[in-house]
PDB file of N, CA and C in Angstrom:
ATOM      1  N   UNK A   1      65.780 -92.134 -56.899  1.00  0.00           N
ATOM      2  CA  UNK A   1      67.226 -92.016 -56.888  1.00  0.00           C
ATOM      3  C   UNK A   1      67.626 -91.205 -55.661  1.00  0.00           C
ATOM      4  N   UNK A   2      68.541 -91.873 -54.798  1.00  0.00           N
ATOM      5  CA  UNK A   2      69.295 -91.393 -54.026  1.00  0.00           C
ATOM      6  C   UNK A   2      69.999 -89.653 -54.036  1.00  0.00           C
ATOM      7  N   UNK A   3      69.887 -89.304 -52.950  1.00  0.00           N
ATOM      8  CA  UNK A   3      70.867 -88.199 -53.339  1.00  0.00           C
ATOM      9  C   UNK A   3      72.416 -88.412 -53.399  1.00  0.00           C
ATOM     10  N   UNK A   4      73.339 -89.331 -53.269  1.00  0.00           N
ATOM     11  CA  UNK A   4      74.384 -89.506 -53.627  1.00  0.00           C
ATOM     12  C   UNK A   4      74.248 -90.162 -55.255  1.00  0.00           C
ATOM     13  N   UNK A   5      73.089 -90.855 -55.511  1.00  0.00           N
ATOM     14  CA  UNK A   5      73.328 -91.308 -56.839  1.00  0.00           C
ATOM     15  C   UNK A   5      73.085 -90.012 -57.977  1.00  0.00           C
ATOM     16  N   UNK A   6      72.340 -89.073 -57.306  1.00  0.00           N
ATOM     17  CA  UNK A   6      72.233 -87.368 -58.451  1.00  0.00           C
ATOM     18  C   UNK A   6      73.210 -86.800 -58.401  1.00  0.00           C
ATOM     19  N   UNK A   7      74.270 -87.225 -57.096  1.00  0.00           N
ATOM     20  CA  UNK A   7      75.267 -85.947 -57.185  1.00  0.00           C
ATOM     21  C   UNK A   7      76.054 -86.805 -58.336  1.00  0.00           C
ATOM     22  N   UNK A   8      76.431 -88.064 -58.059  1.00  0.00           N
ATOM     23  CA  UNK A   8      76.938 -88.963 -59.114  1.00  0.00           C
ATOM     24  C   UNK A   8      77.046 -88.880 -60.315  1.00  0.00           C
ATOM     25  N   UNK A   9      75.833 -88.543 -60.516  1.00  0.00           N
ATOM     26  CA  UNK A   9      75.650 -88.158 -61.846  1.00  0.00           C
ATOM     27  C   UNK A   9      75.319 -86.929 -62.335  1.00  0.00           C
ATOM     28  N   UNK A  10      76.071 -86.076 -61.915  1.00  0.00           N
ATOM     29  CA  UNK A  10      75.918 -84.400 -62.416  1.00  0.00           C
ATOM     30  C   UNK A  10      77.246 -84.671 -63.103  1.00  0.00           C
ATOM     31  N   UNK A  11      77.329 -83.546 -63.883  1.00  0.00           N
ATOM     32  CA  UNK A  11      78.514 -82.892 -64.888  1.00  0.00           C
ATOM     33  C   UNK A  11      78.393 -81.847 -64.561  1.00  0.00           C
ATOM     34  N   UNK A  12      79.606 -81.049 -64.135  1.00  0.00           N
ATOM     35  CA  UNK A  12      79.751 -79.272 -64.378  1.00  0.00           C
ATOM     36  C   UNK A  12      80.356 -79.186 -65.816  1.00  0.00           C
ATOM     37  N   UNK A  13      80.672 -77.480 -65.772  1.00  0.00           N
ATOM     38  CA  UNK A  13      81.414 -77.369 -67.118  1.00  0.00           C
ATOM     39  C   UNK A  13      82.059 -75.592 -66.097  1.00  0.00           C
ATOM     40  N   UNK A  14      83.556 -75.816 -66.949  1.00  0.00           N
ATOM     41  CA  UNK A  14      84.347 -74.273 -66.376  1.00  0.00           C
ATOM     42  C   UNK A  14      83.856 -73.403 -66.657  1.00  0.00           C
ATOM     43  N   UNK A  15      84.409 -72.084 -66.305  1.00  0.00           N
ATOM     44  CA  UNK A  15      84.057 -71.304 -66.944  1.00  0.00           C
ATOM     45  C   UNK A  15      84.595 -70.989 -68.376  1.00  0.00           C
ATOM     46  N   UNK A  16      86.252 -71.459 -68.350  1.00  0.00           N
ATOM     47  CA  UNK A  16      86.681 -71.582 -69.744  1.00  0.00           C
ATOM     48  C   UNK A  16      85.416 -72.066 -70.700  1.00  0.00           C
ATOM     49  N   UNK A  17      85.177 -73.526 -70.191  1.00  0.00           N
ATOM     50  CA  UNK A  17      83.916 -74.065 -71.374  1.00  0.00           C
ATOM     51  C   UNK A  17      83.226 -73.373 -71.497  1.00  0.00           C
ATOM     52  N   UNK A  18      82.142 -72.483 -70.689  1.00  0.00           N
ATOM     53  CA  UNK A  18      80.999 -72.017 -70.852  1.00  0.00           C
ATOM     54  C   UNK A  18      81.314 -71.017 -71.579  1.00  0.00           C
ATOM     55  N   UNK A  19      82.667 -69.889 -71.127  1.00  0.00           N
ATOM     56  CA  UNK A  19      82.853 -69.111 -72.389  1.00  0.00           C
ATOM     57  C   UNK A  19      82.964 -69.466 -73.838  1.00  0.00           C
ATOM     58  N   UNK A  20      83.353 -70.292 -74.190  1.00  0.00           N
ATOM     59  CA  UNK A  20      83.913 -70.807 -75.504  1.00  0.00           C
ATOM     60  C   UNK A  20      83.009 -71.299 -76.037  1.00  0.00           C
ATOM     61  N   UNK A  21      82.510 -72.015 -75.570  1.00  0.00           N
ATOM     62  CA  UNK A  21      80.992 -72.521 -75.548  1.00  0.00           C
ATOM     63  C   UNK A  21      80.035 -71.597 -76.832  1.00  0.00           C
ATOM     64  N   UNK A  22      79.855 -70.378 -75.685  1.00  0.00           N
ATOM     65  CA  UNK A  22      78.942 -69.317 -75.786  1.00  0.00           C
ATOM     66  C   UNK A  22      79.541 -68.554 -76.883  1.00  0.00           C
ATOM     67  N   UNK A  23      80.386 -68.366 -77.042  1.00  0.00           N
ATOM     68  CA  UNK A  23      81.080 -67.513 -78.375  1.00  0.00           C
ATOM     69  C   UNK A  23      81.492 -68.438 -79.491  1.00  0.00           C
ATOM     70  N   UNK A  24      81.054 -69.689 -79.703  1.00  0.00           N
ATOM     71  CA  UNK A  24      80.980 -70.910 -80.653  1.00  0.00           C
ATOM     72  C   UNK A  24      79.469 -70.653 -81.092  1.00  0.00           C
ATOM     73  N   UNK A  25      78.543 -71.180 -80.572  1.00  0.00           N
ATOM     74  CA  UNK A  25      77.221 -70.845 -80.705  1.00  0.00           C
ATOM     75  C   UNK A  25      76.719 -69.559 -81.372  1.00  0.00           C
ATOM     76  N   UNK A  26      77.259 -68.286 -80.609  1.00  0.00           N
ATOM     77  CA  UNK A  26      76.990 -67.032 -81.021  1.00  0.00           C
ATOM     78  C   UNK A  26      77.306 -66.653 -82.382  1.00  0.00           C
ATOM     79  N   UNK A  27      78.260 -67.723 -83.052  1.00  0.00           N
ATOM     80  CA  UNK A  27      78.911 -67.352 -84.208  1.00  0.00           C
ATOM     81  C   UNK A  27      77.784 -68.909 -85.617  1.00  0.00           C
ATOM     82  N   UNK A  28      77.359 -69.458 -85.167  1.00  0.00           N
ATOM     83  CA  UNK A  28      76.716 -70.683 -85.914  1.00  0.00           C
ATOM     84  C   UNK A  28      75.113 -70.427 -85.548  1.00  0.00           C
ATOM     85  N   UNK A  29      74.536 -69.783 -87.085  1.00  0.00           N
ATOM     86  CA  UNK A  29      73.071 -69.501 -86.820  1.00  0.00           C
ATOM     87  C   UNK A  29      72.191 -71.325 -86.866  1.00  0.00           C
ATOM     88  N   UNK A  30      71.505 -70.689 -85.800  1.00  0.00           N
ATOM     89  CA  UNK A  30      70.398 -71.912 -85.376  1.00  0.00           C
ATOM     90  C   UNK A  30      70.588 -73.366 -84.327  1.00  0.00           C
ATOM     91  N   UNK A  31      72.011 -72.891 -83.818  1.00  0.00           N
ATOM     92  CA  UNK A  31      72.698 -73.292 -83.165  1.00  0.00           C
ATOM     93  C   UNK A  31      72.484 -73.013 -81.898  1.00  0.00           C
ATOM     94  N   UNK A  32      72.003 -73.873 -80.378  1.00  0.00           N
ATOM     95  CA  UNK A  32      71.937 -73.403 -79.509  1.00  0.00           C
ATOM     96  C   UNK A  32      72.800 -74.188 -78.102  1.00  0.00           C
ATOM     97  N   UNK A  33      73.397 -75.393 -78.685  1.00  0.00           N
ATOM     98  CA  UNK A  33      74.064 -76.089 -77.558  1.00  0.00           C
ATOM     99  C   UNK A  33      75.493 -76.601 -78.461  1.00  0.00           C
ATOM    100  N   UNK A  34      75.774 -77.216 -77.319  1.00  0.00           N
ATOM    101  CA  UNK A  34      76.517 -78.183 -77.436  1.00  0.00           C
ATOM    102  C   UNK A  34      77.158 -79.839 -77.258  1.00  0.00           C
ATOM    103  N   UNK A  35      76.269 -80.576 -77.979  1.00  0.00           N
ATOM    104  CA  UNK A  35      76.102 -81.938 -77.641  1.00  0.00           C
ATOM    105  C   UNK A  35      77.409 -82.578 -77.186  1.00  0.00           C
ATOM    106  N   UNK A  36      77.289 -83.033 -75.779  1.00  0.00           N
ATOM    107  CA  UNK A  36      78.761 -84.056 -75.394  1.00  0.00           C
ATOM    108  C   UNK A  36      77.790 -85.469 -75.333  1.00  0.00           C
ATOM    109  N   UNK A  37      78.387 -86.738 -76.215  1.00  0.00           N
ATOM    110  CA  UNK A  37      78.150 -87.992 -76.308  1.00  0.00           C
ATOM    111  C   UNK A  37      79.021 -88.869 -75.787  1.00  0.00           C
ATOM    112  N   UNK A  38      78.961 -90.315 -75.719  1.00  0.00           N
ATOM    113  CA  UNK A  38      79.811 -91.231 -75.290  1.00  0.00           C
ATOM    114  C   UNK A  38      79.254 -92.416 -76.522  1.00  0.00           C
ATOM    115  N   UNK A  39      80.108 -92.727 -77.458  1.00  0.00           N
ATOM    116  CA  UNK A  39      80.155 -93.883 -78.476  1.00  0.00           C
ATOM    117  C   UNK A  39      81.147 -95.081 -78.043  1.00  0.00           C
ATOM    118  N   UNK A  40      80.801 -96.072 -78.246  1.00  0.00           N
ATOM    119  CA  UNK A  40      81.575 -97.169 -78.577  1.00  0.00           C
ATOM    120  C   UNK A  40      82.706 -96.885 -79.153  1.00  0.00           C
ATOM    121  N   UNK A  41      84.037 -97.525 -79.181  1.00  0.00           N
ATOM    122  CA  UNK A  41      84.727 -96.955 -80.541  1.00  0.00           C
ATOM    123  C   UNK A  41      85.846 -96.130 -79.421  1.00  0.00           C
ATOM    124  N   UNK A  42      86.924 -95.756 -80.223  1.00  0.00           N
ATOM    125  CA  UNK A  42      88.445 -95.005 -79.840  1.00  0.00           C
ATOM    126  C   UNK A  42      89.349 -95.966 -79.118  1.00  0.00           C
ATOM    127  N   UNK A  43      90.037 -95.402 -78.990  1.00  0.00           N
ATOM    128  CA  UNK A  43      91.722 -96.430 -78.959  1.00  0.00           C
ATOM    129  C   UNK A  43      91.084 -97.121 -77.417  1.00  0.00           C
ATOM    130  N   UNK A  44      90.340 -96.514 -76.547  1.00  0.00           N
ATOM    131  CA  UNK A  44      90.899 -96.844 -75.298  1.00  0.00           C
ATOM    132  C   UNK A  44      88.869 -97.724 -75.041  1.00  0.00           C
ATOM    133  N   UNK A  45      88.304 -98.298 -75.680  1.00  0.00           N
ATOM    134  CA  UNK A  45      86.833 -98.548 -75.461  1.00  0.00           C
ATOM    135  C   UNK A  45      85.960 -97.308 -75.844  1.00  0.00           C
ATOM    136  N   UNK A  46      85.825 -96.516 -75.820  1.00  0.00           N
ATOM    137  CA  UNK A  46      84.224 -95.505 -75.902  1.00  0.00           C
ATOM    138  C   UNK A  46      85.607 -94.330 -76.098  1.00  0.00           C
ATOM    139  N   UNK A  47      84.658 -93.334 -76.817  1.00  0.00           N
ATOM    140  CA  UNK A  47      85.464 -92.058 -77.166  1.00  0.00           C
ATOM    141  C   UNK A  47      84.000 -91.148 -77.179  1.00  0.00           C
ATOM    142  N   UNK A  48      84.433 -89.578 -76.336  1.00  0.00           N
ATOM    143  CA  UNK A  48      83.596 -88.669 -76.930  1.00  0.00           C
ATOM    144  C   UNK A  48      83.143 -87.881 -77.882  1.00  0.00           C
ATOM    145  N   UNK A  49      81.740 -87.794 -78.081  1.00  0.00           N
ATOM    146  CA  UNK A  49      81.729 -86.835 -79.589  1.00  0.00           C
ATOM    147  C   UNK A  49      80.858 -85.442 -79.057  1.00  0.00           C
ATOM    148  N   UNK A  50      81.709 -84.349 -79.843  1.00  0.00           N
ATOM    149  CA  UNK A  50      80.945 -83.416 -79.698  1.00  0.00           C
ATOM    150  C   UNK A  50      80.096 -82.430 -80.727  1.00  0.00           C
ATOM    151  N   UNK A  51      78.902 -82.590 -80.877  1.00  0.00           N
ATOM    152  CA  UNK A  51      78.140 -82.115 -81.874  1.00  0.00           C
ATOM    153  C   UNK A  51      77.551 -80.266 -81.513  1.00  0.00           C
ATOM    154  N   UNK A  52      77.577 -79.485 -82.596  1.00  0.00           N
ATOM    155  CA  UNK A  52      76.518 -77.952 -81.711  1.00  0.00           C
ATOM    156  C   UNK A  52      75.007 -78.463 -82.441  1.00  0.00           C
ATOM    157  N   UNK A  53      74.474 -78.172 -81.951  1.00  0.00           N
ATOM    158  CA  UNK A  53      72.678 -78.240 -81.986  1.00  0.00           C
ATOM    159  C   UNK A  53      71.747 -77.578 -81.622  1.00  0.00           C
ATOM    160  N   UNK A  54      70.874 -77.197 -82.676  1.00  0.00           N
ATOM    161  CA  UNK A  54      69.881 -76.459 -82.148  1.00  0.00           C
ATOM    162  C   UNK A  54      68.606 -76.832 -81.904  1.00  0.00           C
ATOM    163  N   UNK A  55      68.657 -78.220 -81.609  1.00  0.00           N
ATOM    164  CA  UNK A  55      67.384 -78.927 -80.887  1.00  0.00           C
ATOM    165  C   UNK A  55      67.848 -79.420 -79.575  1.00  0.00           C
ATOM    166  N   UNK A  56      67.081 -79.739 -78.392  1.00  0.00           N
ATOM    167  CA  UNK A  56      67.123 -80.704 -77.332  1.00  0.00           C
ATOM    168  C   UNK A  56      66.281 -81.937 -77.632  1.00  0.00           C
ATOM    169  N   UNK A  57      67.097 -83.104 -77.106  1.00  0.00           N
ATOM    170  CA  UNK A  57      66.099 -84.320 -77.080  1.00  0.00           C
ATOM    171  C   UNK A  57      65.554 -84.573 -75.702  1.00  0.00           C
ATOM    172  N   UNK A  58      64.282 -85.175 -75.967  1.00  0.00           N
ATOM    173  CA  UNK A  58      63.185 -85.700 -74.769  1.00  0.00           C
ATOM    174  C   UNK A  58      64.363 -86.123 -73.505  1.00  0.00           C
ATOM    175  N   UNK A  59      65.272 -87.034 -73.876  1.00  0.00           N
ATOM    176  CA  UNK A  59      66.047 -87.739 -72.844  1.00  0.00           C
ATOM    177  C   UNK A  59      67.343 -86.825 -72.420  1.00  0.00           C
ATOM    178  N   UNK A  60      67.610 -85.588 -72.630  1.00  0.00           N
ATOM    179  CA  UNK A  60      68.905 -84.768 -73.108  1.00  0.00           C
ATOM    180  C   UNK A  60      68.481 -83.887 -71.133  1.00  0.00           C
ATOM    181  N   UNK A  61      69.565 -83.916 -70.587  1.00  0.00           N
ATOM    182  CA  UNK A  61      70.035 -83.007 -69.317  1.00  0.00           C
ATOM    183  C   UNK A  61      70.997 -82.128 -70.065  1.00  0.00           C
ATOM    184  N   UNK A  62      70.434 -80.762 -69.270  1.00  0.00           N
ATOM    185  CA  UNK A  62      71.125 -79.418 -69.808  1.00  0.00           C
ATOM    186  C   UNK A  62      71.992 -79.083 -68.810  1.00  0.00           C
ATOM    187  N   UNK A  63      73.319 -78.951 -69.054  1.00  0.00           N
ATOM    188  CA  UNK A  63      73.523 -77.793 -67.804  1.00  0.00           C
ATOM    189  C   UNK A  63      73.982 -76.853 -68.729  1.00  0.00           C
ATOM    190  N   UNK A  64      73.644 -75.868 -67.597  1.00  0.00           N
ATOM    191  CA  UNK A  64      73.754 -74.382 -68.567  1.00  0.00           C
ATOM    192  C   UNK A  64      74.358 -73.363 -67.097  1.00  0.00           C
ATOM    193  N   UNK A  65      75.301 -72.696 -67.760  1.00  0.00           N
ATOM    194  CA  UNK A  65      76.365 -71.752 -67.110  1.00  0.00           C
ATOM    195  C   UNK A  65      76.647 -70.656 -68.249  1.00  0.00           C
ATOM    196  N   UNK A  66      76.492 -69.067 -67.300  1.00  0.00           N
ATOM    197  CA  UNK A  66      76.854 -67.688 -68.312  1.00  0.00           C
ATOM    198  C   UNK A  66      76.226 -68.256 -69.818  1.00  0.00           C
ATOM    199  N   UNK A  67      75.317 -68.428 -70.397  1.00  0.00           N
ATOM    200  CA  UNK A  67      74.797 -68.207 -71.021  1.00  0.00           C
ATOM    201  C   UNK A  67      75.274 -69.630 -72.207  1.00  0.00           C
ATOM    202  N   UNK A  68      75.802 -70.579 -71.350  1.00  0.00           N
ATOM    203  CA  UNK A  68      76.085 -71.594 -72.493  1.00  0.00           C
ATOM    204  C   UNK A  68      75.591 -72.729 -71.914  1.00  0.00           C
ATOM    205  N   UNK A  69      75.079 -73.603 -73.252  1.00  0.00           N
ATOM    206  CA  UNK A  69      74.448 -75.050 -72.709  1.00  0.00           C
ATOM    207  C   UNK A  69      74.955 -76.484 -73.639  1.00  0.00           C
ATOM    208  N   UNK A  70      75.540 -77.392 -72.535  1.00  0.00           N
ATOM    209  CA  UNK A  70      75.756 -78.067 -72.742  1.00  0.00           C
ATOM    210  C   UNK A  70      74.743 -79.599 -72.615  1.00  0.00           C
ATOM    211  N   UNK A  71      74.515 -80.283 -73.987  1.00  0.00           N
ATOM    212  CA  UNK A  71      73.544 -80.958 -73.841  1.00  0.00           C
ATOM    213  C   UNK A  71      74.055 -82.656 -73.369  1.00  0.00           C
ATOM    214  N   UNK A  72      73.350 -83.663 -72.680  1.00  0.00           N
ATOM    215  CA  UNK A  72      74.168 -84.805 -72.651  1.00  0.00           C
ATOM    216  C   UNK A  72      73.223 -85.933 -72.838  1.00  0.00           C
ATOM    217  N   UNK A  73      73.019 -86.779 -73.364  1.00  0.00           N
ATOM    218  CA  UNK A  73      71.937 -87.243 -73.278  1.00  0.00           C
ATOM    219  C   UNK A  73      71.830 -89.043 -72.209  1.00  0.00           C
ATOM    220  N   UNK A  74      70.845 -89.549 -71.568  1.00  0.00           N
ATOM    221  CA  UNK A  74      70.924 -89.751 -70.017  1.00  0.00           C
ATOM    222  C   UNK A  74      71.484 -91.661 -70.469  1.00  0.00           C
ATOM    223  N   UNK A  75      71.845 -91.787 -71.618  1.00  0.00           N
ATOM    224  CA  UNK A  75      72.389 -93.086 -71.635  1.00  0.00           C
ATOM    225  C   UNK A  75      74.152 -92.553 -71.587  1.00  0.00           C
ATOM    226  N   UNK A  76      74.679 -91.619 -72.082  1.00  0.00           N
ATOM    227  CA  UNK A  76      75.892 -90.865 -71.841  1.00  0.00           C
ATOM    228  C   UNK A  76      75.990 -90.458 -70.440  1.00  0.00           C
ATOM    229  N   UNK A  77      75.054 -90.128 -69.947  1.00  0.00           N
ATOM    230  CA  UNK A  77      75.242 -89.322 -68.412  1.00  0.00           C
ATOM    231  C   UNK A  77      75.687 -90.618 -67.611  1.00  0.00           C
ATOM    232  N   UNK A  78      75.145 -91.515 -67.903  1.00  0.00           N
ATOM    233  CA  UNK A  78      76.150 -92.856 -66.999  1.00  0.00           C
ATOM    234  C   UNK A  78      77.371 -92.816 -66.923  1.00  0.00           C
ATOM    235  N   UNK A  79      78.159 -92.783 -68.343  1.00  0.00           N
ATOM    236  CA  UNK A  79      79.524 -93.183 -68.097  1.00  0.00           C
ATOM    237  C   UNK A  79      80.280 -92.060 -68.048  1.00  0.00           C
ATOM    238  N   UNK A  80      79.392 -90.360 -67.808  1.00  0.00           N
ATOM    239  CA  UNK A  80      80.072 -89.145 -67.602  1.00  0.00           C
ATOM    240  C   UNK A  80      80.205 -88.609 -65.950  1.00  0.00           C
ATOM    241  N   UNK A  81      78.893 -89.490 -65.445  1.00  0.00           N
ATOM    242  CA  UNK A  81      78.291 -89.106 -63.950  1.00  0.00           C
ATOM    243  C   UNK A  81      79.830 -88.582 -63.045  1.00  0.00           C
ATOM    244  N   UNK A  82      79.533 -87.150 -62.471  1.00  0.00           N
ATOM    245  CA  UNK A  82      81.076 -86.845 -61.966  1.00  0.00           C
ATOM    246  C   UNK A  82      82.216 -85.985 -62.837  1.00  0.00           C
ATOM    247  N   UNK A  83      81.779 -85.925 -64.285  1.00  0.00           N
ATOM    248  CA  UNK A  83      82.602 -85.227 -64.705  1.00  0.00           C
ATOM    249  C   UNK A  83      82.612 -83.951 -65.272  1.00  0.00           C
ATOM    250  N   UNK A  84      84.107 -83.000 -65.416  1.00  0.00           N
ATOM    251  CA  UNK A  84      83.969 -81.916 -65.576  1.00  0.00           C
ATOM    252  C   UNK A  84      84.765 -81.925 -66.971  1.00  0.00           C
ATOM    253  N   UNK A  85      83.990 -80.516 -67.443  1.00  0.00           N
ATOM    254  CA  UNK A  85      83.740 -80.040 -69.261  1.00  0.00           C
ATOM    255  C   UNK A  85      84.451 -79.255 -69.176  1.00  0.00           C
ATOM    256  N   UNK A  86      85.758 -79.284 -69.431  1.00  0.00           N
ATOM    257  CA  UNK A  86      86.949 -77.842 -69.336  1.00  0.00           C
ATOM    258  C   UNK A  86      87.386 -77.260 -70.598  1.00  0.00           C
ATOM    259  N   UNK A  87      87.459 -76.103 -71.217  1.00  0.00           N
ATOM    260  CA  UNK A  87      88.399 -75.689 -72.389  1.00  0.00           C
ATOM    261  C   UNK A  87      89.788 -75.603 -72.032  1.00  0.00           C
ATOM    262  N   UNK A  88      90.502 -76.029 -72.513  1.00  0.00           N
ATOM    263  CA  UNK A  88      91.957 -75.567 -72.329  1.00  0.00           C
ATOM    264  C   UNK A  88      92.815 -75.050 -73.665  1.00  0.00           C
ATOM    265  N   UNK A  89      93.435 -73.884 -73.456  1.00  0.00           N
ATOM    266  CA  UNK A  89      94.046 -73.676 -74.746  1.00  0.00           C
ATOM    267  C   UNK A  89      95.680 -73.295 -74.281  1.00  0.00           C
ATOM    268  N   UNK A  90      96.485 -74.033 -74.953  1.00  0.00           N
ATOM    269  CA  UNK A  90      97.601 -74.421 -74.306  1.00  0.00           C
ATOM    270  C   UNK A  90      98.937 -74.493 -75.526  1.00  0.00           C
ATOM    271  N   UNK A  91     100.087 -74.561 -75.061  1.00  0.00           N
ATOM    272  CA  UNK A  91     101.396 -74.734 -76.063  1.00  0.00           C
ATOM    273  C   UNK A  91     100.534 -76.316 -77.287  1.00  0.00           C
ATOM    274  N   UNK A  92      99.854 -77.048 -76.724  1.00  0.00           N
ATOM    275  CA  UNK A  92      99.486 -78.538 -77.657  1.00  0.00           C
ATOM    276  C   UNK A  92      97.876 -78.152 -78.163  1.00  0.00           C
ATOM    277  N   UNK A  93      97.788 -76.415 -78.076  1.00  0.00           N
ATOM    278  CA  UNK A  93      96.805 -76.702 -78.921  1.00  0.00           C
ATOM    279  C   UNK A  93      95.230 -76.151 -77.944  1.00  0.00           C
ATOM    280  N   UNK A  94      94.447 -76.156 -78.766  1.00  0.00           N
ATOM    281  CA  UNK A  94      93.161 -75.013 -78.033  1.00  0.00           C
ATOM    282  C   UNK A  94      91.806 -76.615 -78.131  1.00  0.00           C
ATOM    283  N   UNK A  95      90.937 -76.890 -77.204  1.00  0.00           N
ATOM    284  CA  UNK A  95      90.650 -78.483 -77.382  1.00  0.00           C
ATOM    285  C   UNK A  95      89.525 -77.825 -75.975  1.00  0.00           C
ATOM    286  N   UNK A  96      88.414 -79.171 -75.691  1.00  0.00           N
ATOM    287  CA  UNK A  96      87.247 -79.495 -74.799  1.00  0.00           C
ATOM    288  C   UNK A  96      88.140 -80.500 -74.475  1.00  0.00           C
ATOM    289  N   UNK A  97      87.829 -80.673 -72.873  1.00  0.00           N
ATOM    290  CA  UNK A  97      88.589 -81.915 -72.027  1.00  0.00           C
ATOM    291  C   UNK A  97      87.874 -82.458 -71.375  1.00  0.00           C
ATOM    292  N   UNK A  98      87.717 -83.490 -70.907  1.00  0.00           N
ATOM    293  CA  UNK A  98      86.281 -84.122 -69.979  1.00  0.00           C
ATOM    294  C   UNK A  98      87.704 -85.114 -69.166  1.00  0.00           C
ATOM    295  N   UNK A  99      87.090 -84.424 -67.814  1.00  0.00           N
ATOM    296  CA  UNK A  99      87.928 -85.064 -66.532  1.00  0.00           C
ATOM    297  C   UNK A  99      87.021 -85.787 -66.207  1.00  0.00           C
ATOM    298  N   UNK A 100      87.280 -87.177 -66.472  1.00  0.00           N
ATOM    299  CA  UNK A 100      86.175 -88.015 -66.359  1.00  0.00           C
ATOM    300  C   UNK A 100      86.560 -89.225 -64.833  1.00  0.00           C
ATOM    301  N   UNK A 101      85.898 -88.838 -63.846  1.00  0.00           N
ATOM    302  CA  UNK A 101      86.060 -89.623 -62.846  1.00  0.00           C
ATOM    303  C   UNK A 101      85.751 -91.168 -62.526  1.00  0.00           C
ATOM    304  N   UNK A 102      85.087 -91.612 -63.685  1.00  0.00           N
ATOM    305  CA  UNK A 102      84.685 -92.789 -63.896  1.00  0.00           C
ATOM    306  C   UNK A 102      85.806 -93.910 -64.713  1.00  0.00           C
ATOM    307  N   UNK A 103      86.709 -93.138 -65.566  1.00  0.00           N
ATOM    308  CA  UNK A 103      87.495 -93.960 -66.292  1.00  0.00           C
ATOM    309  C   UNK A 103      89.034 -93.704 -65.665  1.00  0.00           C
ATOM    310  N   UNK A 104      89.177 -95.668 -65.744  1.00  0.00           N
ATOM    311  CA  UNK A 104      90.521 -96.238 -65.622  1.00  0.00           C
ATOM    312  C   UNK A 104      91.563 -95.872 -66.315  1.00  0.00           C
ATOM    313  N   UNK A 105      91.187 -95.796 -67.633  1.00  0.00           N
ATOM    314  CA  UNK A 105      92.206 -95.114 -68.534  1.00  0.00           C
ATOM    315  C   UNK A 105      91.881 -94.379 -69.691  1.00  0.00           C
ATOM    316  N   UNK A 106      92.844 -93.990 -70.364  1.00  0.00           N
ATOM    317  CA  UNK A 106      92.510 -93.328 -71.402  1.00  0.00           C
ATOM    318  C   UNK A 106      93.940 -93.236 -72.397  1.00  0.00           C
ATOM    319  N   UNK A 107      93.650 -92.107 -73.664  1.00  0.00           N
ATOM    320  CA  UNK A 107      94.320 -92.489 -74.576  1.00  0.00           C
ATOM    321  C   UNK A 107      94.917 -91.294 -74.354  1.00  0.00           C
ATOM    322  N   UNK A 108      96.231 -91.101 -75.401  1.00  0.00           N
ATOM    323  CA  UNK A 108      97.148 -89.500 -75.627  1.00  0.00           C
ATOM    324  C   UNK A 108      95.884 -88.183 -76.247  1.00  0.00           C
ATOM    325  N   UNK A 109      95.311 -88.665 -77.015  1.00  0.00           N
ATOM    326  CA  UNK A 109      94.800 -87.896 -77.875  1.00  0.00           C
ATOM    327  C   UNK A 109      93.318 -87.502 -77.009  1.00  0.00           C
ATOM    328  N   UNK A 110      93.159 -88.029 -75.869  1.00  0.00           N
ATOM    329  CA  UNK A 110      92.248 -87.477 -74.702  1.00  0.00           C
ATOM    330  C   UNK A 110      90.670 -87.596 -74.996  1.00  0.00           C
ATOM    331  N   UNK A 111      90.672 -87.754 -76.285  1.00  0.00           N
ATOM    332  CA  UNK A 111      89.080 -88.296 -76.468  1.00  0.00           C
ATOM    333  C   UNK A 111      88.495 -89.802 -76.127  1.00  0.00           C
ATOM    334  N   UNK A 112      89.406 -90.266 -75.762  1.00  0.00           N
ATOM    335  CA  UNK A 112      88.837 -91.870 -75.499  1.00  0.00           C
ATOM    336  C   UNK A 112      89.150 -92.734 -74.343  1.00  0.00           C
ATOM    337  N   UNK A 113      88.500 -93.048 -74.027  1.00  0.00           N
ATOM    338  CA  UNK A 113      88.336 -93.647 -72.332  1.00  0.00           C
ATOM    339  C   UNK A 113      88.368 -95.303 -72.142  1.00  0.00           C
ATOM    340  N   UNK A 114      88.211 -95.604 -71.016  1.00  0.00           N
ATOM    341  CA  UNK A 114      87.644 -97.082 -70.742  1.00  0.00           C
ATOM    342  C   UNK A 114      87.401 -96.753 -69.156  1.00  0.00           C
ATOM    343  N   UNK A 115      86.277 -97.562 -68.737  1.00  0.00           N
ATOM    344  CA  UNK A 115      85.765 -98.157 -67.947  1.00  0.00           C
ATOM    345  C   UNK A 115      85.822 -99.435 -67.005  1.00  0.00           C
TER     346      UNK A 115
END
């Protein structure tokens, strides 16, 4: 793989996320990440799911920032390649956001994408 095709496919995460992250975890014993997925399914084609976990899988890329890890696993890292893992807590509410550079559109409710 190319080095434009790795940068492609990296994900960061803010620091908002990584805090929130890390003080989610800290509070759920046996708990050590935080799974971001890509399913079939939601208004707009594929929607994300986010699971906490205290295993890694064989196929699972970590990134990890201030002490929080976010897990993704490398059939998801396709249709995430490029994107960033933000917390935002705001007048509509406290929520994970994925600025996803790969998708055409998406829905109100921000969990669901298309390609």
């Amino acid at each position: 793989m190319g080095a434009d095709a790795k940068t492609a496919m990296k994900v960061e995460m803010t620091d908002a996320a990584a805090k929130r992250i890390a003080r989610i975890v800290a509070g759920e014993p046996g708990k050590t990440a935080l799974r971001v997925s890509v399913e079939g399914g939601g208004c707009s084609g594929f929607s994300y799911k986010f699971d906490l976990v205290g295993d890694r899988n064989d196929d699972d890329v970590a990134i990890e920032k201030d002490g929080a890890t976010i897990l993704i696993d490398d059939l998801s890292l396709v249709y995430m390649g490029g994107s960033v893992i933000d917390f935002v807590d705001d007048l509509m509410g406290q929520s994970f956001q994925i600025r996803n550079p790969n998708a055409v559109a998406s829905c109100g409710c921000g969990t669901s994408f298309s390609i």
